[in-house]
N, C-alpha and C. Protein backbone atom coordinates (compact mmCIF):
# COMPACT_ATOMS: atom_id res chain seq x y z
N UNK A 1 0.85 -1.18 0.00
CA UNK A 1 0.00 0.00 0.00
C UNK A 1 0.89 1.23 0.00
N UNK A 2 1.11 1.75 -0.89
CA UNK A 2 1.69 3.15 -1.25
C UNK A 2 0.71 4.17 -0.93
N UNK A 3 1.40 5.01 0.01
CA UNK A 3 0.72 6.57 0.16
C UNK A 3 -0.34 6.20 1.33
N UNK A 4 0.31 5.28 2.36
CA UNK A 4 -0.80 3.94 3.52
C UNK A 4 -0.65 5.67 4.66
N UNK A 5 -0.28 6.70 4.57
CA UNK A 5 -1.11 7.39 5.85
C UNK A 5 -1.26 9.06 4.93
N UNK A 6 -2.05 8.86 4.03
CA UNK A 6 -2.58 9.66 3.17
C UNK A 6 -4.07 9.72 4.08
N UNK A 7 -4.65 10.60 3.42
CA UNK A 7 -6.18 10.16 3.96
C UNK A 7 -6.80 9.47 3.00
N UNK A 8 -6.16 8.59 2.23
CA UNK A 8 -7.13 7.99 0.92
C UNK A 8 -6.47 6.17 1.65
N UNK A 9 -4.96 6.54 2.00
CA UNK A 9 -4.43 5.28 2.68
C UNK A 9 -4.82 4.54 3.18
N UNK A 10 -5.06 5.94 4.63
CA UNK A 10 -5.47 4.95 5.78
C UNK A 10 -6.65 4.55 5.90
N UNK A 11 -7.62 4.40 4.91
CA UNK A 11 -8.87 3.59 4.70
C UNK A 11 -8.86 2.57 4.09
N UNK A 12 -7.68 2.56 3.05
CA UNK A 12 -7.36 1.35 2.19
C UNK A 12 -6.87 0.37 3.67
N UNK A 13 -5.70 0.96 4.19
CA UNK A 13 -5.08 0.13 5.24
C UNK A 13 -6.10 -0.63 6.08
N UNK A 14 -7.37 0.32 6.60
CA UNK A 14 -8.22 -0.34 7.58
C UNK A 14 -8.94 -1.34 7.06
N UNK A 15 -9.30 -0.62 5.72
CA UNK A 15 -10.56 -1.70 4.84
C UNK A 15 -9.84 -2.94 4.21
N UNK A 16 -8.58 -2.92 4.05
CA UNK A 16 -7.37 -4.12 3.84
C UNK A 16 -7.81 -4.89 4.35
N UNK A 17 -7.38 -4.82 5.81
CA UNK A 17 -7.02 -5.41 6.91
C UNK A 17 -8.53 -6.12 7.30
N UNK A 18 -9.42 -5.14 7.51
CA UNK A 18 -10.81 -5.41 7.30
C UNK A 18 -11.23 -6.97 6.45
N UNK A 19 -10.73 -6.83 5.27
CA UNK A 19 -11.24 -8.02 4.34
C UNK A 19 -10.40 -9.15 4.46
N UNK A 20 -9.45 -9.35 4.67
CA UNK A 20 -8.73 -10.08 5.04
C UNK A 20 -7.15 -10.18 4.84
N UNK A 21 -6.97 -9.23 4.14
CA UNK A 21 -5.47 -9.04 3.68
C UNK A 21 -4.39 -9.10 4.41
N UNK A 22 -3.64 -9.40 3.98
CA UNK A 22 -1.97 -9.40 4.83
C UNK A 22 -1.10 -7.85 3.93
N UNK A 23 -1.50 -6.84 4.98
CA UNK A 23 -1.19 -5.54 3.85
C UNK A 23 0.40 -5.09 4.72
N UNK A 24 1.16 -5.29 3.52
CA UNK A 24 2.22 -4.10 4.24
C UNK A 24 2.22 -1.91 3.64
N UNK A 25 2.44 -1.54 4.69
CA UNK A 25 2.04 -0.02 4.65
C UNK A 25 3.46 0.58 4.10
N UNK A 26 3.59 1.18 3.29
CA UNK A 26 4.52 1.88 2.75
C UNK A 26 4.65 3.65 2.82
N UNK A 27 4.94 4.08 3.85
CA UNK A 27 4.99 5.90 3.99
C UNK A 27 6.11 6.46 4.26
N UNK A 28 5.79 7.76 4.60
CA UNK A 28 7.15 8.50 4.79
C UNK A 28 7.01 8.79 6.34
N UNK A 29 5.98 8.46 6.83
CA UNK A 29 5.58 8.86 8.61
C UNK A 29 5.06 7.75 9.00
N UNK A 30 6.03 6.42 9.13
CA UNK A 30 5.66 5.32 9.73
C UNK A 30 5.14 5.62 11.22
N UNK A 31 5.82 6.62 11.86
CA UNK A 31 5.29 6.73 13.63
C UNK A 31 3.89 7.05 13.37
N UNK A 32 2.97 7.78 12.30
CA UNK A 32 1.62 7.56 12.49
C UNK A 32 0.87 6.30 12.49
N UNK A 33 1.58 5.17 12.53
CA UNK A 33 1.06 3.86 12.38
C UNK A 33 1.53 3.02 14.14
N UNK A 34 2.13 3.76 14.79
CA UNK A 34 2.45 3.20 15.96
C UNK A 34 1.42 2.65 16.50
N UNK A 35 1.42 1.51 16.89
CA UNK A 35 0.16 0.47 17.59
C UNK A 35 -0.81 0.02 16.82
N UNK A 36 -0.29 -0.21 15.57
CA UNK A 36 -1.18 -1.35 14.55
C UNK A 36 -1.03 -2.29 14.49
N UNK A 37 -1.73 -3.50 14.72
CA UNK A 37 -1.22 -4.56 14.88
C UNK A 37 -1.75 -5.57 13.83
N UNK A 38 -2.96 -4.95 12.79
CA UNK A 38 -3.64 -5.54 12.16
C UNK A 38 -2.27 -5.24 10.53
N UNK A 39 -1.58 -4.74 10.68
CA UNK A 39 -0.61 -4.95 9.83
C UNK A 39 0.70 -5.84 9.17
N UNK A 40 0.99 -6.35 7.87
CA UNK A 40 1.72 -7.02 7.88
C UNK A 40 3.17 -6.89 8.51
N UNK A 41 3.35 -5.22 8.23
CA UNK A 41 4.72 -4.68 8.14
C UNK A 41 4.31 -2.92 7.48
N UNK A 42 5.83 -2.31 7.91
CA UNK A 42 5.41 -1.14 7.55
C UNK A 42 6.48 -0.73 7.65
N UNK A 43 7.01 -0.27 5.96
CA UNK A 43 8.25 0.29 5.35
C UNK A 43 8.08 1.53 5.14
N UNK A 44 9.26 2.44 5.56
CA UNK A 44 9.70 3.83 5.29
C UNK A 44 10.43 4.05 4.50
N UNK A 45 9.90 5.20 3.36
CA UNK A 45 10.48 5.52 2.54
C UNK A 45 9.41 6.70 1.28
N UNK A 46 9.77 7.02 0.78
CA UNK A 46 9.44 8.08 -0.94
C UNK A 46 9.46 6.92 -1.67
N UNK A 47 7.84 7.35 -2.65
CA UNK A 47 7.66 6.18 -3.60
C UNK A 47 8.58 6.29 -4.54
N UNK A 48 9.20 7.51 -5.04
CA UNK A 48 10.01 7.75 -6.14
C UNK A 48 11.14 6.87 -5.73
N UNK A 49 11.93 6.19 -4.55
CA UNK A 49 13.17 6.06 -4.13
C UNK A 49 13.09 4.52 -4.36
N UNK A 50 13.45 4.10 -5.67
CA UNK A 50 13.87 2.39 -5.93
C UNK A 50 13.74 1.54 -4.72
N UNK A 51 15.01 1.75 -4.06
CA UNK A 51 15.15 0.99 -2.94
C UNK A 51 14.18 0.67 -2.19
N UNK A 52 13.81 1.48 -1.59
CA UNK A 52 13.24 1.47 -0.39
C UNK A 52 11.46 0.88 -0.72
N UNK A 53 10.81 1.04 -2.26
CA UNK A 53 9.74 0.96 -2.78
C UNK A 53 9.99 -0.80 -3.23
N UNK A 54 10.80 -1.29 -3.41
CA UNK A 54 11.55 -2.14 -3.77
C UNK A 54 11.45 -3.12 -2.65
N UNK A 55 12.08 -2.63 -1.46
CA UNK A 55 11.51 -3.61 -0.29
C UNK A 55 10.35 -3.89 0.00
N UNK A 56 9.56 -2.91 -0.30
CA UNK A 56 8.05 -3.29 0.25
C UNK A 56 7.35 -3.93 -1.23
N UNK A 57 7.49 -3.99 -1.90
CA UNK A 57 6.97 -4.61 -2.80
C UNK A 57 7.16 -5.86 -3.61
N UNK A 58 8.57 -6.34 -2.66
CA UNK A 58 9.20 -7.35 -2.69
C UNK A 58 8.01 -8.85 -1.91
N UNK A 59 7.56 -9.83 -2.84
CA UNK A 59 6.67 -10.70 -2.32
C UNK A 59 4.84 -10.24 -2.22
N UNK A 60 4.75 -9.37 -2.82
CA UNK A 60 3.44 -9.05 -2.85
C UNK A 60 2.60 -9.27 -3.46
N UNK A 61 1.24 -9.53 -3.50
CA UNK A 61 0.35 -10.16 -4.42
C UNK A 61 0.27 -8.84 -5.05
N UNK A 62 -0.07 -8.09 -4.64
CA UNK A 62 -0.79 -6.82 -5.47
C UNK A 62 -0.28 -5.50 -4.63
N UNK A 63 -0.34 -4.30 -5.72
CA UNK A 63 0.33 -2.94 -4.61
C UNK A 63 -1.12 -2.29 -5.45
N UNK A 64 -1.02 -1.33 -4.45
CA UNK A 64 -2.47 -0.16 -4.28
C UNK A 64 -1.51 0.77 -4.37
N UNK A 65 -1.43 2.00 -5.33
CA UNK A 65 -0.82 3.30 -4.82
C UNK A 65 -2.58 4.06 -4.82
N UNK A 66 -2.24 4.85 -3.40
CA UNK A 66 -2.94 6.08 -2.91
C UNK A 66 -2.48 7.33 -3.48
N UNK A 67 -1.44 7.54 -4.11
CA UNK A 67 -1.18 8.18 -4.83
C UNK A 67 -0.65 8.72 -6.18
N UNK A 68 -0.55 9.05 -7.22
CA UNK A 68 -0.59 9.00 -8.08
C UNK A 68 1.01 9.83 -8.72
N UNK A 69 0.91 10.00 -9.59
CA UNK A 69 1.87 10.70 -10.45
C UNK A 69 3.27 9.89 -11.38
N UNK A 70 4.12 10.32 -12.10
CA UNK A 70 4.77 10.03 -13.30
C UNK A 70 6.38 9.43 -12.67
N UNK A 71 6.30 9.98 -10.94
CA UNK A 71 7.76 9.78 -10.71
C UNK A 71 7.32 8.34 -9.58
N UNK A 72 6.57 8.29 -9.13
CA UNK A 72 5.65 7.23 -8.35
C UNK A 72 5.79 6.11 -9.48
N UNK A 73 4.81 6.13 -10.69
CA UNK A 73 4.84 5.10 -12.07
C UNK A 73 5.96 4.56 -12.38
N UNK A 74 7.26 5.05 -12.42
CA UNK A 74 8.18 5.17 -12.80
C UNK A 74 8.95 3.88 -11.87
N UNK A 75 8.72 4.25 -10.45
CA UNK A 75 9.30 3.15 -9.89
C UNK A 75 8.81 2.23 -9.58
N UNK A 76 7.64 2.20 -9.59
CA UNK A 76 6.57 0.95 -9.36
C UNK A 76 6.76 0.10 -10.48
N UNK A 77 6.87 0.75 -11.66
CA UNK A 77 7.01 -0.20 -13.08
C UNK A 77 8.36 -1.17 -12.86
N UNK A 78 9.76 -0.56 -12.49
CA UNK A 78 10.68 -1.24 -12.25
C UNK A 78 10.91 -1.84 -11.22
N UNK A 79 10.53 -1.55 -10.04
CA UNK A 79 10.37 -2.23 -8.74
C UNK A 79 9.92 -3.25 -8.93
N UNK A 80 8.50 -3.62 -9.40
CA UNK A 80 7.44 -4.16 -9.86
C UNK A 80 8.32 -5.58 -10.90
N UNK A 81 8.61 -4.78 -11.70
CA UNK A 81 9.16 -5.90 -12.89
C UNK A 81 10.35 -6.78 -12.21
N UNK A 82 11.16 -5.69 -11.18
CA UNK A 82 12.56 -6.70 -10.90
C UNK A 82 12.16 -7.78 -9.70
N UNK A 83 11.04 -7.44 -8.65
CA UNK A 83 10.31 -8.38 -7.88
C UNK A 83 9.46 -9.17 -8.49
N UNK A 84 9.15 -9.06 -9.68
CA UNK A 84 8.48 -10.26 -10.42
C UNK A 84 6.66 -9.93 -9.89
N UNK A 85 6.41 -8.69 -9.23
CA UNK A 85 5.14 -8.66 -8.90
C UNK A 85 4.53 -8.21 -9.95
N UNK A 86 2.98 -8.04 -10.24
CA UNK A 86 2.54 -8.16 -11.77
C UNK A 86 1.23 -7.00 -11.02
N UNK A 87 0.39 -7.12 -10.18
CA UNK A 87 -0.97 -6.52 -10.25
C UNK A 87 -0.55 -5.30 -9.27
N UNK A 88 -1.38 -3.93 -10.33
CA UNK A 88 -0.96 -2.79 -9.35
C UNK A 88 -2.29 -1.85 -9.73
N UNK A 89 -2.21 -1.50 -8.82
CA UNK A 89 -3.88 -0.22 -8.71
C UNK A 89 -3.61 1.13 -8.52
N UNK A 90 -3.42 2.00 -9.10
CA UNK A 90 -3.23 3.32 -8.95
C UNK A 90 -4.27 4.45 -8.87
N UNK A 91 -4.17 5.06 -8.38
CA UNK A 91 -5.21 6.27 -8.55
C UNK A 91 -4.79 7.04 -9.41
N UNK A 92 -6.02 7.89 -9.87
CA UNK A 92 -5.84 9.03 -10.44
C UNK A 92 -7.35 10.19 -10.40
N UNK A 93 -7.54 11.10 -11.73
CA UNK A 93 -8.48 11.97 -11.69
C UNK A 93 -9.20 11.30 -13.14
N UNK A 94 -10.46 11.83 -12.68
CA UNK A 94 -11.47 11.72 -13.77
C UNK A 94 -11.77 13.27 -14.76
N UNK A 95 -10.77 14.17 -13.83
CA UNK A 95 -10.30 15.05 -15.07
C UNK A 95 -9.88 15.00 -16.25
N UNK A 96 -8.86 14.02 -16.20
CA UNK A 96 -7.65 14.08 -16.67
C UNK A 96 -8.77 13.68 -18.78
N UNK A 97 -9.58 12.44 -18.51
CA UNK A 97 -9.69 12.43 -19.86
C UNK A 97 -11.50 13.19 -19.70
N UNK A 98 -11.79 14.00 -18.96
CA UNK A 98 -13.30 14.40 -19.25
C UNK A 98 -13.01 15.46 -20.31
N UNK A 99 -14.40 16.02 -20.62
CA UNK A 99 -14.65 16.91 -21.67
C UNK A 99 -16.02 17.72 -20.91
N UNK A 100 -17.02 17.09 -20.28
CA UNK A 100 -17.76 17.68 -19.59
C UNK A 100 -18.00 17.41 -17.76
N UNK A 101 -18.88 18.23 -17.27
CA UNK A 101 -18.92 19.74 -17.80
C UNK A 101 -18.09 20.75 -17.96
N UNK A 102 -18.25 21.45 -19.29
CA UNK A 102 -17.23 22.19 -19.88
C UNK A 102 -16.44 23.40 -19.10
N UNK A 103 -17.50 23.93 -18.46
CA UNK A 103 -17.05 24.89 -17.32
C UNK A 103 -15.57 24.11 -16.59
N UNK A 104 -16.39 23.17 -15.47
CA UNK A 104 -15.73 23.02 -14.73
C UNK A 104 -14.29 22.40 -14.71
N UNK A 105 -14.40 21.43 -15.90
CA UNK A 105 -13.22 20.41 -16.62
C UNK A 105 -12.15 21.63 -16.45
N UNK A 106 -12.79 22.89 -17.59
CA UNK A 106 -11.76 23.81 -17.89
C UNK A 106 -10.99 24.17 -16.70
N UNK A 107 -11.87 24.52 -15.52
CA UNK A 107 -11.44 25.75 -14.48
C UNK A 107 -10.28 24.35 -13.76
N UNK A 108 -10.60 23.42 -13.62
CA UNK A 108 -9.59 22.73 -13.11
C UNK A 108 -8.75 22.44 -13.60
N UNK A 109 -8.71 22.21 -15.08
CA UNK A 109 -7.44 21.77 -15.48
C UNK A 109 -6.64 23.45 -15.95
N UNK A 110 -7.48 24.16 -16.00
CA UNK A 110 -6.39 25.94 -15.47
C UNK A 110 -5.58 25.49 -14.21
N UNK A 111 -6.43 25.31 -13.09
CA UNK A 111 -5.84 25.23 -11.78
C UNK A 111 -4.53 24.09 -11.71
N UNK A 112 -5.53 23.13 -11.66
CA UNK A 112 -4.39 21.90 -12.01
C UNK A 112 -3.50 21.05 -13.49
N UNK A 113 -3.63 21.70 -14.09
CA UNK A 113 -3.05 21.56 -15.26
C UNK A 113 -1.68 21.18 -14.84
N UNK A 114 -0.95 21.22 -14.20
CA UNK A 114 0.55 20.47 -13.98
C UNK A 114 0.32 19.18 -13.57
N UNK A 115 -0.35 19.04 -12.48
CA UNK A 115 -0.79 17.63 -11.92
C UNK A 115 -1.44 16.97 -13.03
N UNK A 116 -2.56 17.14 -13.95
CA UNK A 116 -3.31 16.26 -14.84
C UNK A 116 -2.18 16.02 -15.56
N UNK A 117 -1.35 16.70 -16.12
CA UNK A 117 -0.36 16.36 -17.29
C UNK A 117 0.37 15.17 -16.85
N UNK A 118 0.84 15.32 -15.00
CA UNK A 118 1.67 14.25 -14.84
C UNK A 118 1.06 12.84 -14.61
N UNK A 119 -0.22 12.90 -14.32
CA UNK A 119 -0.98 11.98 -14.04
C UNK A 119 -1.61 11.70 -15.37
N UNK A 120 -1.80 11.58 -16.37
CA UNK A 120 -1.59 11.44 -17.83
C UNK A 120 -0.53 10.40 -18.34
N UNK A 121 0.37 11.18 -17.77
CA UNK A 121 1.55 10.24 -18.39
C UNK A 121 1.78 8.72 -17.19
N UNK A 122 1.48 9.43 -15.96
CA UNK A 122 1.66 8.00 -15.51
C UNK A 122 1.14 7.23 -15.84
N UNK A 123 -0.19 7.69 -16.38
CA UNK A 123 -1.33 6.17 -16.94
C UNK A 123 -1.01 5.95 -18.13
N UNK A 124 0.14 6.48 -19.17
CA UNK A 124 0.56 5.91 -20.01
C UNK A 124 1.66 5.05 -19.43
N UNK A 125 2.22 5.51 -19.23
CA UNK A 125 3.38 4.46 -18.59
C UNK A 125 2.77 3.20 -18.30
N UNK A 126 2.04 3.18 -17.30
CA UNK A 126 1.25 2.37 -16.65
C UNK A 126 0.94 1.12 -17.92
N UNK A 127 -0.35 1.61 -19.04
CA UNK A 127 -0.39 0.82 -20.28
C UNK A 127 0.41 0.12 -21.06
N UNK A 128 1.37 0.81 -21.39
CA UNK A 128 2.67 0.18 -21.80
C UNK A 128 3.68 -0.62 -20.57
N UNK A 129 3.42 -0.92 -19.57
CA UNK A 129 4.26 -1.25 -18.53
C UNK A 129 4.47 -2.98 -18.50
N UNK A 130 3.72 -3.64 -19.32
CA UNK A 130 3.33 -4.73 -19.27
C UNK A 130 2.84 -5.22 -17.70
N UNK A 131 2.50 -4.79 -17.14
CA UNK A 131 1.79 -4.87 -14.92
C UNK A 131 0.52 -5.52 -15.65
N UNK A 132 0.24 -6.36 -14.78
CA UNK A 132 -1.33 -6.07 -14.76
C UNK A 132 -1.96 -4.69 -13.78
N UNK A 133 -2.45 -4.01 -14.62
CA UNK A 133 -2.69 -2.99 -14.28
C UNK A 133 -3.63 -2.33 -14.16
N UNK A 134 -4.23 -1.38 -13.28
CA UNK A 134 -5.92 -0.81 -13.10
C UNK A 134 -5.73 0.82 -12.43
N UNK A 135 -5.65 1.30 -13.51
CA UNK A 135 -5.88 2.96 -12.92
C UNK A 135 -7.38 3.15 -12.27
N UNK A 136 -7.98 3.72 -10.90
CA UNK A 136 -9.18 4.48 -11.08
C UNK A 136 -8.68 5.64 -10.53
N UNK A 137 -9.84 6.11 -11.40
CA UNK A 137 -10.04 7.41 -11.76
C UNK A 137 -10.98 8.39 -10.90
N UNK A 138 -11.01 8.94 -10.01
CA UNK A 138 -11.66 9.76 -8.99
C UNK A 138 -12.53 11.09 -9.15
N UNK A 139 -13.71 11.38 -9.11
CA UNK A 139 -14.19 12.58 -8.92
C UNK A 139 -13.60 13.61 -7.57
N UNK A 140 -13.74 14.39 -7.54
CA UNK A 140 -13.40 14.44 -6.30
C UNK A 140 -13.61 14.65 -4.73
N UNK A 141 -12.81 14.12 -4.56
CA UNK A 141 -12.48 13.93 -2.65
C UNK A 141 -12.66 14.36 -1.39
N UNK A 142 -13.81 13.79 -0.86
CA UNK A 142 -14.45 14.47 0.63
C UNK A 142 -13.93 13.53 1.47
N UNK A 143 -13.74 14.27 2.78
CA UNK A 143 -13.78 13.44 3.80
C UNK A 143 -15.22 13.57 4.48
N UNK A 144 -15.87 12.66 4.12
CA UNK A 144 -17.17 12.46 4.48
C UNK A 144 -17.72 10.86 4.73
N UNK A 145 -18.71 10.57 5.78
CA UNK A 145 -19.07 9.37 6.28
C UNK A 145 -19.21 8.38 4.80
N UNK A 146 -18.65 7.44 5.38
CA UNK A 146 -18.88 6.31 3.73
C UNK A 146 -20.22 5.65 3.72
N UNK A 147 -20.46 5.83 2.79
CA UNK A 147 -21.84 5.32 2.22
C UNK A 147 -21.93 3.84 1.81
N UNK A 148 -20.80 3.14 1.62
CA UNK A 148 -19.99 1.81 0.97
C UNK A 148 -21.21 1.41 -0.26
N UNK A 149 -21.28 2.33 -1.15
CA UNK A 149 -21.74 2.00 -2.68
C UNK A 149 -21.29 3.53 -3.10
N UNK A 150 -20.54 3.01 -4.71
CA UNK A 150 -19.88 4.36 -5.27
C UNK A 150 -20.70 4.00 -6.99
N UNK A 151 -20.49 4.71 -7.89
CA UNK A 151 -21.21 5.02 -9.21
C UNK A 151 -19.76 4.75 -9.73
N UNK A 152 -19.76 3.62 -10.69
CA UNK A 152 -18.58 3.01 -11.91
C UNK A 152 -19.16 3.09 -12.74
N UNK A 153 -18.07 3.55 -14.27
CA UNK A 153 -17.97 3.48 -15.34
C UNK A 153 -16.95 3.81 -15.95
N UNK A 154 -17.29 3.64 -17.61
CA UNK A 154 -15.76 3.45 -18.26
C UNK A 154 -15.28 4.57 -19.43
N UNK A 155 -16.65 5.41 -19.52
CA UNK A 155 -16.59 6.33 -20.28
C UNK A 155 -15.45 7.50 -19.39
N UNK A 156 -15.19 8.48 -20.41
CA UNK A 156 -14.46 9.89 -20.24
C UNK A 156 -15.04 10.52 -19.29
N UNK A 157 -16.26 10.77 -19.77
CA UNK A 157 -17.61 11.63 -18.90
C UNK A 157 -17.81 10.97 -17.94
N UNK A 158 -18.64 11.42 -16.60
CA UNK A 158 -19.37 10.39 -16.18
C UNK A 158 -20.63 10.49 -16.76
N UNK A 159 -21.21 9.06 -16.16
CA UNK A 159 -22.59 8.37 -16.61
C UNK A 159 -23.33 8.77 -15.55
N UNK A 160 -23.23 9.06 -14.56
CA UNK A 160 -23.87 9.19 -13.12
C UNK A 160 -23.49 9.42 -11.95
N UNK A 161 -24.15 9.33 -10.84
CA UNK A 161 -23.40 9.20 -10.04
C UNK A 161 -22.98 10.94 -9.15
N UNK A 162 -22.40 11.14 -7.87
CA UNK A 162 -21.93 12.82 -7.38
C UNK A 162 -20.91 13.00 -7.78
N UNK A 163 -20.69 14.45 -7.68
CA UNK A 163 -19.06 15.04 -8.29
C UNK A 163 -18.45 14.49 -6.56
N UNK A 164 -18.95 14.63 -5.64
CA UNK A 164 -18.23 14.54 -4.15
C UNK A 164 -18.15 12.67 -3.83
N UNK A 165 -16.63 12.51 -3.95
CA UNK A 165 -16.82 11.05 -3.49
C UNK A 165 -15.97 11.06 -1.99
N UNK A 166 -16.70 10.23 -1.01
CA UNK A 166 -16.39 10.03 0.10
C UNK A 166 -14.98 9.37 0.09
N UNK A 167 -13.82 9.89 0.64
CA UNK A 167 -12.48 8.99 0.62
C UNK A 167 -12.49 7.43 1.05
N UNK A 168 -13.46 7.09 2.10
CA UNK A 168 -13.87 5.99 2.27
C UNK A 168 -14.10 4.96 1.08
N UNK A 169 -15.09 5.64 0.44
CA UNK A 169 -16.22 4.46 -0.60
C UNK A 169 -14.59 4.58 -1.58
N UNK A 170 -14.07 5.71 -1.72
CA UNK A 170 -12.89 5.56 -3.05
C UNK A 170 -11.89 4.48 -2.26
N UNK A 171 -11.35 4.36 -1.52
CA UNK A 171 -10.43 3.48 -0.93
C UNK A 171 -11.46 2.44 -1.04
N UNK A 172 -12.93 1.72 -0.87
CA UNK A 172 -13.23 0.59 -1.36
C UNK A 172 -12.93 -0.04 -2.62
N UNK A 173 -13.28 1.19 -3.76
CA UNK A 173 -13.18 0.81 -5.26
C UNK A 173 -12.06 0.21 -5.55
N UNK A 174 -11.03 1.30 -5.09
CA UNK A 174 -9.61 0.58 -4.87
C UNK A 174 -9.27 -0.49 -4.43
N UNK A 175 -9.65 -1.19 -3.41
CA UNK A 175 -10.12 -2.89 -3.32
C UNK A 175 -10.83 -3.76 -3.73
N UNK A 176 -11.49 -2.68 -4.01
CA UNK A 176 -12.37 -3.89 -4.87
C UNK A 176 -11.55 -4.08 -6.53
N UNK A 177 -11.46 -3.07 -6.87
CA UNK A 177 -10.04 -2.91 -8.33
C UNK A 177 -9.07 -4.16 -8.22
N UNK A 178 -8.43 -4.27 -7.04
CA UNK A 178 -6.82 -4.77 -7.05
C UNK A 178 -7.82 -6.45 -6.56
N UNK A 179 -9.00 -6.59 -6.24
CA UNK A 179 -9.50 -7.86 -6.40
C UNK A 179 -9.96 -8.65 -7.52
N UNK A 180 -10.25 -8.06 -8.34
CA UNK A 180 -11.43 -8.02 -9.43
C UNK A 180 -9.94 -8.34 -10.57
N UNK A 181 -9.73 -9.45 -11.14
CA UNK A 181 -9.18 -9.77 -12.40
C UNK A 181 -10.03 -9.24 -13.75
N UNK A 182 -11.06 -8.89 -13.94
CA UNK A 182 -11.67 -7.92 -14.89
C UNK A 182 -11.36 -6.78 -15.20
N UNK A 183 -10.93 -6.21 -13.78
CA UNK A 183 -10.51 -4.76 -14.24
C UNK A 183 -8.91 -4.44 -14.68
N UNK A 184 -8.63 -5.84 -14.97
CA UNK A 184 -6.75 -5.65 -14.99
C UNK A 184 -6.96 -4.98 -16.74
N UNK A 185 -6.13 -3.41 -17.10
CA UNK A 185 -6.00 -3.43 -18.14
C UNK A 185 -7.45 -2.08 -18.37
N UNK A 186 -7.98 -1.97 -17.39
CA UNK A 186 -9.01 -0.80 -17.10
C UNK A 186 -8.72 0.27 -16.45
N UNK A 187 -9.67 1.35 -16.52
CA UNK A 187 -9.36 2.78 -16.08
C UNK A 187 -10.83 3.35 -15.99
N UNK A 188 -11.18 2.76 -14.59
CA UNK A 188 -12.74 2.77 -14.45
C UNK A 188 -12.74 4.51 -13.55
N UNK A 189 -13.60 4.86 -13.48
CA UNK A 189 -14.12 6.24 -13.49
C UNK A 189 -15.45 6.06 -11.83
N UNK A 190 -14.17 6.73 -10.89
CA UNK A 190 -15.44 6.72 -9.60
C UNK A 190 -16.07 7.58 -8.96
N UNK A 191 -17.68 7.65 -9.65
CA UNK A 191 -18.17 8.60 -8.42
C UNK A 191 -18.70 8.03 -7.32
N UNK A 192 -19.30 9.53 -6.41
CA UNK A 192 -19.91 9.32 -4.92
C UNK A 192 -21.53 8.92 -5.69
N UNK A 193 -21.69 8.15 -5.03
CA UNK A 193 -23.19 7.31 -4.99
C UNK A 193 -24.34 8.31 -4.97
N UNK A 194 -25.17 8.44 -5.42
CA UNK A 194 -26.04 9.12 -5.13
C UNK A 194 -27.56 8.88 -4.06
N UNK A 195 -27.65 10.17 -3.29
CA UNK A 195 -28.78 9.33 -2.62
C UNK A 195 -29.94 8.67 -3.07
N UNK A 196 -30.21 7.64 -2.47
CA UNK A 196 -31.34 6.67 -3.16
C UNK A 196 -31.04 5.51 -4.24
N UNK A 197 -29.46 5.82 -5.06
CA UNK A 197 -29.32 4.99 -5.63
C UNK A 197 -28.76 3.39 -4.99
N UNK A 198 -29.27 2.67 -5.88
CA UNK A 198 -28.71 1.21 -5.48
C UNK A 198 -27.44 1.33 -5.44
């Protein structure tokens, strides 16, 4: 679990641990993890830094990054390839390939236009990486009570679904992603659930 005391992490970490996983936590502030015991292990280090990304991903069924970007991709692809591990789940934005709504797409990718570019390329990388591999793709990010049902799809746009997704329900998708052999080779698109919907 890359980016395990993010606030997108430490839900993956709980909801891990939760389902049954043997998760090791990978951060740069291991002392926020002091007195976990529901953990496999928990390596310090920068995802960008070979080494240290390298140990923790050494023997793993599958890695989750919580976080995203081109210098993150970069070592996960080779880390990844020289440990012989194959399934990896990354996050990203559902900016990055929308078109609507036109307003808002625009005003963010003004704002964030450095970040989409790099998160772009990581999900190319990613495609070409030969990994089994599963970008999702995020509306964005509340810290708000989880609802545990989120709105998937595969289009650019969304199909449905809130612009506000609970960090909770997104750290599910993300498990449920790095479970799901269907989505290896996908770049599914997550919103917040809407009320009333199934």
């Amino acid at each position: 679990m890359i980016g395990a005391t993010g606030r997108t992490g430490m839900h993956v970490l709980e909801q891990g641990a939760a389902r049954g996983h043997e998760v090791t936590a990978f951060t740069r502030k291991p002392e926020l993890l002091d007195g976990r015991d529901d953990l496999l292990a928990v390596v310090r280090g920068d995802a960008t830094d070979p080494s240290s990304v390298g140990e923790a991903v050494a023997g793993q069924d599958a890695v989750i990054a919580a976080v995203g970007g081109s210098g993150i991709a970069r070592t996960l692809i080779a880390t990844m390839r020289a440990a012989g591990v194959r399934r990896v789940v990354m996050t990203s934005s559902r900016s990055v390939p929308a078109t609507r709504p036109r307003f808002a797409v625009g005003m963010a990718w003004l704002i964030f236009r450095k970040a989409y570019v790099d998160l772009a390329r990581a999900e190319g990388m990613l495609e070409i990486s030969g990994l089994d591999w599963t970008v999702v793709r995020a509306t964005r990010l509340v810290d708000r009570p989880r609802k545990g049902r989120v709105h998937v799809d595969f289009e650019a746009d969304a199909t449905g679904g809130e612009a506000m997704l609970p960090r909770a329900d997104y750290a599910m998708a993300l498990l449920d992603a790095a479970e799901d052999d269907a989505m290896i080779g996908e770049m599914p698109g997550v919103c917040g659930a809407r009320a009333g919907a199934p």
